[in-house]
C-alpha atoms as a PDB file:
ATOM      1  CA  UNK A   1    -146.546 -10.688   9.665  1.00  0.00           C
ATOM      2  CA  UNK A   2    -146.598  -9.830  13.187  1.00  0.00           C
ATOM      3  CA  UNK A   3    -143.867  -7.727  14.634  1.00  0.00           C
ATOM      4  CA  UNK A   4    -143.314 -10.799  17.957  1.00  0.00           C
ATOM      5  CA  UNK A   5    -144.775 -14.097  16.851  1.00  0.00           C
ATOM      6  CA  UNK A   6    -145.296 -16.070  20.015  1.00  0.00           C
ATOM      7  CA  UNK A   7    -142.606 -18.716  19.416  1.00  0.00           C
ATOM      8  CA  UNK A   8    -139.724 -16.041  19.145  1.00  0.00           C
ATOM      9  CA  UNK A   9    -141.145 -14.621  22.504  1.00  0.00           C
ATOM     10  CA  UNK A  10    -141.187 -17.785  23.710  1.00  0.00           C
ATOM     11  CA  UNK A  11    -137.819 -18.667  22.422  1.00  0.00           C
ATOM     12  CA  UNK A  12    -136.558 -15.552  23.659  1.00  0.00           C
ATOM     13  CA  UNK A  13    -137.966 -15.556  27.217  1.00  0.00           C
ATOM     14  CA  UNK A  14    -136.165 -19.514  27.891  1.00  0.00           C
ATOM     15  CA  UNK A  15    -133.220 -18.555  26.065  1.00  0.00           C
ATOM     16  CA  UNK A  16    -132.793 -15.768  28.294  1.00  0.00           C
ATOM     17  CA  UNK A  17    -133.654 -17.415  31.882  1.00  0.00           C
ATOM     18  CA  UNK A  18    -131.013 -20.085  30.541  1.00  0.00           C
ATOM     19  CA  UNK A  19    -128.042 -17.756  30.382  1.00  0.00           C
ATOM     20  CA  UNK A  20    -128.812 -16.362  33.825  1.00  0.00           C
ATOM     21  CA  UNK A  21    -128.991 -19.898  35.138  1.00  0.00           C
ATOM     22  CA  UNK A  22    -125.404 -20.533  33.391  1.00  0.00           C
ATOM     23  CA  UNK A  23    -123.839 -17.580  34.459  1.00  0.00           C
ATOM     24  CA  UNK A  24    -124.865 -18.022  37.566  1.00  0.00           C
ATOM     25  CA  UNK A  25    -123.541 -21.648  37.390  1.00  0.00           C
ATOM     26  CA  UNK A  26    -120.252 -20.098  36.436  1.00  0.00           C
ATOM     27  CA  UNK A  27    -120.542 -18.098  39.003  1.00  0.00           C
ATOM     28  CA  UNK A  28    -120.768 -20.847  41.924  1.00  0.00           C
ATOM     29  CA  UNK A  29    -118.156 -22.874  40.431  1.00  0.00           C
ATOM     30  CA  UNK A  30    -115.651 -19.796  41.029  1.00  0.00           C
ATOM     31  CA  UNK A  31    -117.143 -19.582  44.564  1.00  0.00           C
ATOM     32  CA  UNK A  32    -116.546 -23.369  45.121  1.00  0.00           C
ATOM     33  CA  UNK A  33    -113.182 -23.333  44.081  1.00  0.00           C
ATOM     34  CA  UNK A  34    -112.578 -20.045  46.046  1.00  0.00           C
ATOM     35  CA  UNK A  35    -114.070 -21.660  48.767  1.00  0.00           C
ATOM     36  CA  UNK A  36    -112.117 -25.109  48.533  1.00  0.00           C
ATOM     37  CA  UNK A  37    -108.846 -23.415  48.078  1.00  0.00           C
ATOM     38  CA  UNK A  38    -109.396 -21.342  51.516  1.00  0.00           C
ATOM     39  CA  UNK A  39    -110.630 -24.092  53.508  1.00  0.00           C
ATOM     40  CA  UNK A  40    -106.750 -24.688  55.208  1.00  0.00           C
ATOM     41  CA  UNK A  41    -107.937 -28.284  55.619  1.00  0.00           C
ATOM     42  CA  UNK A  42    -111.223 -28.160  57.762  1.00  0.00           C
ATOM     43  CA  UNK A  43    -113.269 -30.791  56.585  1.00  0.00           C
ATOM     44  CA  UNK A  44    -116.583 -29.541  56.872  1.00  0.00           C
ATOM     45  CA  UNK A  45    -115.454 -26.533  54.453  1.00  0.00           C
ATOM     46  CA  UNK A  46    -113.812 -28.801  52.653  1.00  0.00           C
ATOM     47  CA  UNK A  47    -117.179 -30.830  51.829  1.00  0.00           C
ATOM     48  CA  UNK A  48    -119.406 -27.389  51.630  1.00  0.00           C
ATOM     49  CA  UNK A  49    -116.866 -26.499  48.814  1.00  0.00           C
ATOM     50  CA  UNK A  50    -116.904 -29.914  47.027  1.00  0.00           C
ATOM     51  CA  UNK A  51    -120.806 -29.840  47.548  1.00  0.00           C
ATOM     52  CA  UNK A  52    -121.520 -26.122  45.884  1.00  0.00           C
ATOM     53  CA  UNK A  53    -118.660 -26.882  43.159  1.00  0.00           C
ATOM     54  CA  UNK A  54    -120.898 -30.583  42.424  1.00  0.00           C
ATOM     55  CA  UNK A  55    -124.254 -28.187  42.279  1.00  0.00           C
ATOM     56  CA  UNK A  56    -122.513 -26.060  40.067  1.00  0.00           C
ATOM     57  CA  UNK A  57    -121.811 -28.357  37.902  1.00  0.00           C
ATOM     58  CA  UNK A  58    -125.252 -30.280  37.546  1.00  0.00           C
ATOM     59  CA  UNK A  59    -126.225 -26.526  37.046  1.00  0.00           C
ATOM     60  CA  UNK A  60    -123.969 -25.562  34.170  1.00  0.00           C
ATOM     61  CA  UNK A  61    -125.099 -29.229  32.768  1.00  0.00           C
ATOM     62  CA  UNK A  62    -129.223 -29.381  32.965  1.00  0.00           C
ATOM     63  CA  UNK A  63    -129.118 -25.043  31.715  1.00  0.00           C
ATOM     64  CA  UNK A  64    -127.012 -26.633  28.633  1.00  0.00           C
ATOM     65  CA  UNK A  65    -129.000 -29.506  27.692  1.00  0.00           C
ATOM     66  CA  UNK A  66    -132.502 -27.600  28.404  1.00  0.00           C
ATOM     67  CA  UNK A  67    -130.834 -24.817  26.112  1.00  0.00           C
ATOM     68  CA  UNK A  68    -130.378 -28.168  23.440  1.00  0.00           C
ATOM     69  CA  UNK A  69    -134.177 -29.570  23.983  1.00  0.00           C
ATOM     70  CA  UNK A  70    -136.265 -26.231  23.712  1.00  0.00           C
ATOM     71  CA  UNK A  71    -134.281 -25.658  20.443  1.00  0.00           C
ATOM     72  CA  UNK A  72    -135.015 -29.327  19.306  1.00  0.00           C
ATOM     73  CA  UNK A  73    -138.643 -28.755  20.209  1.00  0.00           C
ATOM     74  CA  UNK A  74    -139.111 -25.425  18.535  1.00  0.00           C
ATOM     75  CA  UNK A  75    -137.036 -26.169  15.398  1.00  0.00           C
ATOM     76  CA  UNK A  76    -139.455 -29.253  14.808  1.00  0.00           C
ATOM     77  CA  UNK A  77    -142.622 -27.985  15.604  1.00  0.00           C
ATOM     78  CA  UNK A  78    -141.860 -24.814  14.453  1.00  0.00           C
ATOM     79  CA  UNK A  79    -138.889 -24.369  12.108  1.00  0.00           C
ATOM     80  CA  UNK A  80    -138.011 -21.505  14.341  1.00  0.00           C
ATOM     81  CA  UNK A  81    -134.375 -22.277  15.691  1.00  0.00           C
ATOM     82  CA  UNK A  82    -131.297 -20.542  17.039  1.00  0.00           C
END
């Protein structure tokens, strides 16, 4: 059996780019609320914070359901899960 079969690499490889693009989700949502809690009221921060907490969000949401689908994918082509 080979050492890497292609499916763990490739499991690997997405697996890996999808906890960057969570933490880095994480990451803007702290910013956001940093953001929105020094805004003192001025409305266009106020909306900049609101916006990059939103983004954030759909972020932390399409890096956990692409986490669920290449899973799905690979455990039923594949048998080769998480």
């Amino acid at each position: 059996e080979p050492l890497f079969r292609s499916n763990d690499l490739v499991k690997n490889v997405v697996n890996g780019i999808l906890y960057f693009v969570g933490i880095l989700s994480v990451i803007m949502l702290i910013w956001g609320g940093i953001l929105y809690t020094t805004s003192s009221g001025d409305s266009s921060k106020v909306t900049t914070a609101k916006n990059t907490i939103m983004y954030a969000v759909i972020g932390l949401v399409v890096a956990i359901f692409a986490y669920a689908i290449v899973n799905f994918v690979l455990v039923t082509s594949t048998g080769v899960g998480s």
